[in-house]
N, C-alpha and C. Protein backbone atom coordinates (compact mmCIF):
# COMPACT_ATOMS: atom_id res chain seq x y z
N UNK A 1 -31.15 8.94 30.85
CA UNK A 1 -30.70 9.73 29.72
C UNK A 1 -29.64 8.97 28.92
N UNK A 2 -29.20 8.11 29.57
CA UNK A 2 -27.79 7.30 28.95
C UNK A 2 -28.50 6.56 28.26
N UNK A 3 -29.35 5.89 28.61
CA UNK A 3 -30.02 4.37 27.87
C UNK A 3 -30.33 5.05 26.58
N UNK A 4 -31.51 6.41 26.74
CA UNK A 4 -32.09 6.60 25.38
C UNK A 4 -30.86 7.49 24.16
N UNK A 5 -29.88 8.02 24.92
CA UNK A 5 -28.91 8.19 24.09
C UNK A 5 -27.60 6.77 23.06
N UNK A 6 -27.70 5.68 24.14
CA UNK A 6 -26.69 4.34 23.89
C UNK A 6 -27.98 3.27 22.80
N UNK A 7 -28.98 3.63 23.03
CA UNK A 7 -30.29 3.37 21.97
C UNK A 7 -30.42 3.65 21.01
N UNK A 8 -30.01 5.33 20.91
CA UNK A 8 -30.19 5.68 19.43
C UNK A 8 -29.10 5.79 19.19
N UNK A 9 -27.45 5.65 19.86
CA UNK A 9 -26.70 5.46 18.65
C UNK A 9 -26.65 4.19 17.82
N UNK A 10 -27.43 2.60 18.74
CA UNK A 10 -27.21 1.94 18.15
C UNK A 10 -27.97 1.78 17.19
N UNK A 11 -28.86 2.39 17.10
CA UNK A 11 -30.07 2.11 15.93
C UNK A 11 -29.66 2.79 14.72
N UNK A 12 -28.54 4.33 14.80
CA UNK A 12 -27.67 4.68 13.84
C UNK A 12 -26.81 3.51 13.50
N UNK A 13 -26.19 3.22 14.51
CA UNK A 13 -25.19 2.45 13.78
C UNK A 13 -26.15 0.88 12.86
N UNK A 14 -26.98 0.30 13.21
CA UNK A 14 -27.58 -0.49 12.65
C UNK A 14 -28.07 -0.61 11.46
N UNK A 15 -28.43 0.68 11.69
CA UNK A 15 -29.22 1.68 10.56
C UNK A 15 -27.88 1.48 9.25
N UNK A 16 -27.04 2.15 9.40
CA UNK A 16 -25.61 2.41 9.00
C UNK A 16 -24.81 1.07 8.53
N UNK A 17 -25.08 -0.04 8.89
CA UNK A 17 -24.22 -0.94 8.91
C UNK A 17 -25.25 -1.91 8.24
N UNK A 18 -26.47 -1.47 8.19
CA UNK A 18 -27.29 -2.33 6.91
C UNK A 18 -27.30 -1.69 5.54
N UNK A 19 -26.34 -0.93 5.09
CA UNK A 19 -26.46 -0.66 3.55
C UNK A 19 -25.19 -0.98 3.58
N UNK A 20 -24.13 -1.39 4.33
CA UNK A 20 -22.99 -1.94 3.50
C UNK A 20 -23.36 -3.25 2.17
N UNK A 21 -24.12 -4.02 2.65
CA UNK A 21 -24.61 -4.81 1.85
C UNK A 21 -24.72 -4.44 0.34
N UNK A 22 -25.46 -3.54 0.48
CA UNK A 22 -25.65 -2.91 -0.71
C UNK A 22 -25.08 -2.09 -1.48
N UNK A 23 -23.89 -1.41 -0.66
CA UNK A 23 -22.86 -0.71 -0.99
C UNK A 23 -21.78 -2.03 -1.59
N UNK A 24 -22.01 -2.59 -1.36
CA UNK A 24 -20.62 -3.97 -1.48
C UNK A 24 -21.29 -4.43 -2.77
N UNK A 25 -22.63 -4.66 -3.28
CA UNK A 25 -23.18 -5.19 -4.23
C UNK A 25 -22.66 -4.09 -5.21
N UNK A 26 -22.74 -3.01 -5.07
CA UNK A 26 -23.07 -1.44 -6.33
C UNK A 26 -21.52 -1.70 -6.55
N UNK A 27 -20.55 -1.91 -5.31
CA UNK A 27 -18.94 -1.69 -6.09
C UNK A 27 -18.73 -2.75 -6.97
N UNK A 28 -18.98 -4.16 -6.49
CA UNK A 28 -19.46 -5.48 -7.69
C UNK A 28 -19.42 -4.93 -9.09
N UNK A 29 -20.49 -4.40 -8.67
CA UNK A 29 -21.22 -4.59 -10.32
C UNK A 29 -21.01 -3.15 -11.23
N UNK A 30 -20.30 -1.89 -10.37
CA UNK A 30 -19.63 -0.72 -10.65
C UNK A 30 -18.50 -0.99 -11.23
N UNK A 31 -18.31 -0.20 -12.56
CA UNK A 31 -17.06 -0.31 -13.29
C UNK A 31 -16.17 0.84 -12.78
N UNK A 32 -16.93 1.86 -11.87
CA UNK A 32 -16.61 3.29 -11.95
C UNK A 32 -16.89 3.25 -10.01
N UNK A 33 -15.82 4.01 -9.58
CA UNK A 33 -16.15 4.27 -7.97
C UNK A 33 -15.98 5.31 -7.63
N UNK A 34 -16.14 6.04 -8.41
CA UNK A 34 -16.51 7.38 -8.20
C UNK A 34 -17.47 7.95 -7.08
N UNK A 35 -18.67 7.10 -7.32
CA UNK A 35 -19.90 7.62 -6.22
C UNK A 35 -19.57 7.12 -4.68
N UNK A 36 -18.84 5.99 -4.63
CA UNK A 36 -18.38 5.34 -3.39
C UNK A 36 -17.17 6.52 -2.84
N UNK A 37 -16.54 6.91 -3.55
CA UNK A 37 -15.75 7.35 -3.37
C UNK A 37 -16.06 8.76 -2.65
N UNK A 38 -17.08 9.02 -3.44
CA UNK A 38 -17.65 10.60 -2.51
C UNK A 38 -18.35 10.14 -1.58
N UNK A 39 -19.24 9.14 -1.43
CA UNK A 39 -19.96 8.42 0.04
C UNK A 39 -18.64 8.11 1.27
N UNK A 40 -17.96 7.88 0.93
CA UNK A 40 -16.74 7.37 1.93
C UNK A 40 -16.51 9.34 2.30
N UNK A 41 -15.86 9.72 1.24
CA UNK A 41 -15.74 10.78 1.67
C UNK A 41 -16.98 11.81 3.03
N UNK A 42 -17.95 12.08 2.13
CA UNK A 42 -19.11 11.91 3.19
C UNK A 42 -19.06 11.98 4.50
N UNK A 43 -19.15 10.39 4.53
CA UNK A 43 -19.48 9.80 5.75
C UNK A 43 -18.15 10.06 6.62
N UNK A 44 -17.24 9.95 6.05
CA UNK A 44 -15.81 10.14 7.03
C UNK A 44 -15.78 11.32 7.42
N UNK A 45 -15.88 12.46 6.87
CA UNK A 45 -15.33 13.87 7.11
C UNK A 45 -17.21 13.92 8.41
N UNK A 46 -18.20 13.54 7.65
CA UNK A 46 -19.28 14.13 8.30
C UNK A 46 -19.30 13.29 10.03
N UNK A 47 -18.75 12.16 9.85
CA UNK A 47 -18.24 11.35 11.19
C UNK A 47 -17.40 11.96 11.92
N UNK A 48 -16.37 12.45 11.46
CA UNK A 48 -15.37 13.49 11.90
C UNK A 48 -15.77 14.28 12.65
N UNK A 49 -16.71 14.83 12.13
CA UNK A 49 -17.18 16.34 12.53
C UNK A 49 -18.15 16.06 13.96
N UNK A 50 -18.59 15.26 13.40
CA UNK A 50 -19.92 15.06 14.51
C UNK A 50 -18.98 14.58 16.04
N UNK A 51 -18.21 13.52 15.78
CA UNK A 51 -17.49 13.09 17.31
C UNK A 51 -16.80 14.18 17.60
N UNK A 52 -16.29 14.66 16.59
CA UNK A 52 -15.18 16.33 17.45
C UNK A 52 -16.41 16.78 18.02
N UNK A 53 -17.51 17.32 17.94
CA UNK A 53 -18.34 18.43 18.01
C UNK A 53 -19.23 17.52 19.99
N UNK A 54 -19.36 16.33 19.98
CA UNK A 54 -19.41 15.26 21.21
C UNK A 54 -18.88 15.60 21.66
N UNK A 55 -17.39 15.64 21.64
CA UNK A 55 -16.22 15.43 22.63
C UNK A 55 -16.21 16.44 22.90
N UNK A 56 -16.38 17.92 22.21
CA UNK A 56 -16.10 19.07 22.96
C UNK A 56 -16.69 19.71 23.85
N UNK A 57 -18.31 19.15 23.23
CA UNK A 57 -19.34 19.31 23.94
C UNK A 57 -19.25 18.44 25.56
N UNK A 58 -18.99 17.40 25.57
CA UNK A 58 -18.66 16.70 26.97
C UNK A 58 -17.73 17.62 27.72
N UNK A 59 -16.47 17.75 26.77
CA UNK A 59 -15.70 18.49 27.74
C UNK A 59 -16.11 19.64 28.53
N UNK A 60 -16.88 20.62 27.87
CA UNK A 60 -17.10 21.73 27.99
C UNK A 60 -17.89 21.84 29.10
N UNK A 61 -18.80 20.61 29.03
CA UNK A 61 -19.79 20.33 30.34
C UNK A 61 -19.08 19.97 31.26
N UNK A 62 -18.41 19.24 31.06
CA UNK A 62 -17.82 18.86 32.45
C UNK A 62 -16.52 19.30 33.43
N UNK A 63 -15.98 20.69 32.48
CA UNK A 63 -15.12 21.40 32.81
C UNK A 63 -15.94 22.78 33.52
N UNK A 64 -17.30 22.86 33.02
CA UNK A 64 -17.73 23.96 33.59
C UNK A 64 -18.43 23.51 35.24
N UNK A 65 -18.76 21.70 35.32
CA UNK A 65 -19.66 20.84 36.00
C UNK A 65 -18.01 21.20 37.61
N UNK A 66 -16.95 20.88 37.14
CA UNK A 66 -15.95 20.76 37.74
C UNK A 66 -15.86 21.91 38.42
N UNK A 67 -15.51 23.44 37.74
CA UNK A 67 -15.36 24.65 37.96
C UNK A 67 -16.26 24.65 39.17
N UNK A 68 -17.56 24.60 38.93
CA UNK A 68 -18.21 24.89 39.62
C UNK A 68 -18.40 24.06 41.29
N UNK A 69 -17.77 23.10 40.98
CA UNK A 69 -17.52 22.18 42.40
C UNK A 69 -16.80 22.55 42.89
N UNK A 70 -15.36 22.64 42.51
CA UNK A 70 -13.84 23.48 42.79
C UNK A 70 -13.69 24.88 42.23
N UNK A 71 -14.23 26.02 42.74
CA UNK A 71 -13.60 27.18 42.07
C UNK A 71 -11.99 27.70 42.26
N UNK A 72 -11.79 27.29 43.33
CA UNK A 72 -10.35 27.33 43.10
C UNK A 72 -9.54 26.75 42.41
N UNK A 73 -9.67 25.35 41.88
CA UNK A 73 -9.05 24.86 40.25
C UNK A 73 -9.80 24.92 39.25
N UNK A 74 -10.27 26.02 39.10
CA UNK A 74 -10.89 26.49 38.02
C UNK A 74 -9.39 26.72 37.01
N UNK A 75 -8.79 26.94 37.12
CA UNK A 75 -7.53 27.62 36.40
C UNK A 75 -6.98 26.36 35.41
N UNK A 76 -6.66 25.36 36.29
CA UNK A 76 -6.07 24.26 36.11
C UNK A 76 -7.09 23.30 34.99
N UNK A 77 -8.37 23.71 35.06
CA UNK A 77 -9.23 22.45 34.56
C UNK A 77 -9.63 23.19 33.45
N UNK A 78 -9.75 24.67 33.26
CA UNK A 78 -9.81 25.59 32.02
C UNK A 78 -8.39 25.16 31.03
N UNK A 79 -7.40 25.29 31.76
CA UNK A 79 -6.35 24.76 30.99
C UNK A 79 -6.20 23.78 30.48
N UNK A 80 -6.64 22.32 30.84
CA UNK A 80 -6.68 21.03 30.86
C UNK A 80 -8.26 21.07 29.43
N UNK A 81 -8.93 21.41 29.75
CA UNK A 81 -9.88 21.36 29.12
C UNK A 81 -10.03 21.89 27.26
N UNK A 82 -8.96 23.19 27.85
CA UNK A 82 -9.01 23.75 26.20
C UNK A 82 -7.62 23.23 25.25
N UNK A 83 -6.64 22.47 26.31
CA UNK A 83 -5.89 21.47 25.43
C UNK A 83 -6.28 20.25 25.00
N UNK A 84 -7.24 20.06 25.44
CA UNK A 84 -7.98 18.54 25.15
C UNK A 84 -8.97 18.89 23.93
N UNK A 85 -9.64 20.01 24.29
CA UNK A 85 -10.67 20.65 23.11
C UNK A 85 -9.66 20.46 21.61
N UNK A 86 -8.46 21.20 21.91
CA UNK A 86 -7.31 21.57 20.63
C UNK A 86 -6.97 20.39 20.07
N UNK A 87 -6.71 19.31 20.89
CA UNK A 87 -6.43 17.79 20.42
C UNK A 87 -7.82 17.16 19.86
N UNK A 88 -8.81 17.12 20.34
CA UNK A 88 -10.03 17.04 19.19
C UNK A 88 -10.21 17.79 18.08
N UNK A 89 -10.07 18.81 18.21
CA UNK A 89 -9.97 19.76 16.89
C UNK A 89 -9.50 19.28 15.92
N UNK A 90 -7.84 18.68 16.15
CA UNK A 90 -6.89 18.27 15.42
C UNK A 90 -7.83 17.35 14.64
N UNK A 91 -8.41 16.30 15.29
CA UNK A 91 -8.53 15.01 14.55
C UNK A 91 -9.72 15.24 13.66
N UNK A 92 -10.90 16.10 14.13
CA UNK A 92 -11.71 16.27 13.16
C UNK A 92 -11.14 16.93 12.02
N UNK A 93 -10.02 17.92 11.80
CA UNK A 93 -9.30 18.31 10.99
C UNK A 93 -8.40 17.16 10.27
N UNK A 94 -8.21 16.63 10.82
CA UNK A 94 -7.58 15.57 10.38
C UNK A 94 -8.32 14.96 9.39
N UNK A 95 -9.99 14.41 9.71
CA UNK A 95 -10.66 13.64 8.86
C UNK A 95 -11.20 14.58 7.73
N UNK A 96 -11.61 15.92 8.31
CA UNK A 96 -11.76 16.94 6.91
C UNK A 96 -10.88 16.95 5.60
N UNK A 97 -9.62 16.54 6.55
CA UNK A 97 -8.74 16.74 5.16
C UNK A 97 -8.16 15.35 4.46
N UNK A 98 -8.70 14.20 4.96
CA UNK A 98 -8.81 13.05 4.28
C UNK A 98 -10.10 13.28 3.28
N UNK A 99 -11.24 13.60 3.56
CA UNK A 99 -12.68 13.63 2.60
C UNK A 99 -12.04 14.52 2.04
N UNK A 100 -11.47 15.64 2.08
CA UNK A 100 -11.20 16.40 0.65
C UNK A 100 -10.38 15.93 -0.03
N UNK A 101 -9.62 15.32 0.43
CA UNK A 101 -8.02 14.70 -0.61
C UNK A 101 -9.03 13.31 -1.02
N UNK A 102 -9.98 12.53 -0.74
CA UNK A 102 -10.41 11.64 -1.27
C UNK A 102 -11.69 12.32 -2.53
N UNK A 103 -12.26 13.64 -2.00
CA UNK A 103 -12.91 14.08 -3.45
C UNK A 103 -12.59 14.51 -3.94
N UNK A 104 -10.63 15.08 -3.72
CA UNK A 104 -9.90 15.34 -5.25
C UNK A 104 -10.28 14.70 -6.15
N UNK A 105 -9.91 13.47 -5.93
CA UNK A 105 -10.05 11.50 -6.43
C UNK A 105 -11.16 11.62 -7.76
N UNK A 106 -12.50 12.31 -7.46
CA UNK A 106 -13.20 11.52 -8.29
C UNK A 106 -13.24 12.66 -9.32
């Protein structure tokens, strides 16, 4: 399950990392960065979102994977788990509110 998941992120990221090219050509020859400007936006806030939404999802599995091994620190790993959730939160919030302050911009 790891391989075909570490597979297709790299084929995203490949995927992803072959239109810089072309993104680097359009700002060239762009008098105006406007459209880059909402693509950055985009991609940052929509990157944001997606790793918060991973991470919580891992956690969540593996706090319930835990519970269920140890029910007696169930207490401790619920706690541990939904402060870690809150600290991801943060950061996808974090990048939400960079893509909006960057499509003030255009």
């Amino acid at each position: 399950m790891r391989e075909v998941r570490s597979h297709g992120t790299s084929r995203f990221l490949s995927k992803t990392m072959s239109i810089l090219p072309l993104l680097q050509a359009a700002a060239e020859t762009a008098s105006d960065s406007r459209g880059l400007i909402s693509i950055g936006a985009g991609l940052g806030g929509g990157l944001a979102v997606l790793g918060a939404g991973l991470g919580i999802g891992n956690i969540g599995g593996r706090a319930v994977e835990g519970m269920a091994r140890q029910p007696e620190a169930a207490g401790r790993i619920q706690t541990a788990a939904l402060i870690l959730a809150a600290l991801i939160e943060g950061v996808a919030l974090f990048g939400a509110v960079i893509a909006f302050q960057l499509q003030g911009k255009v």
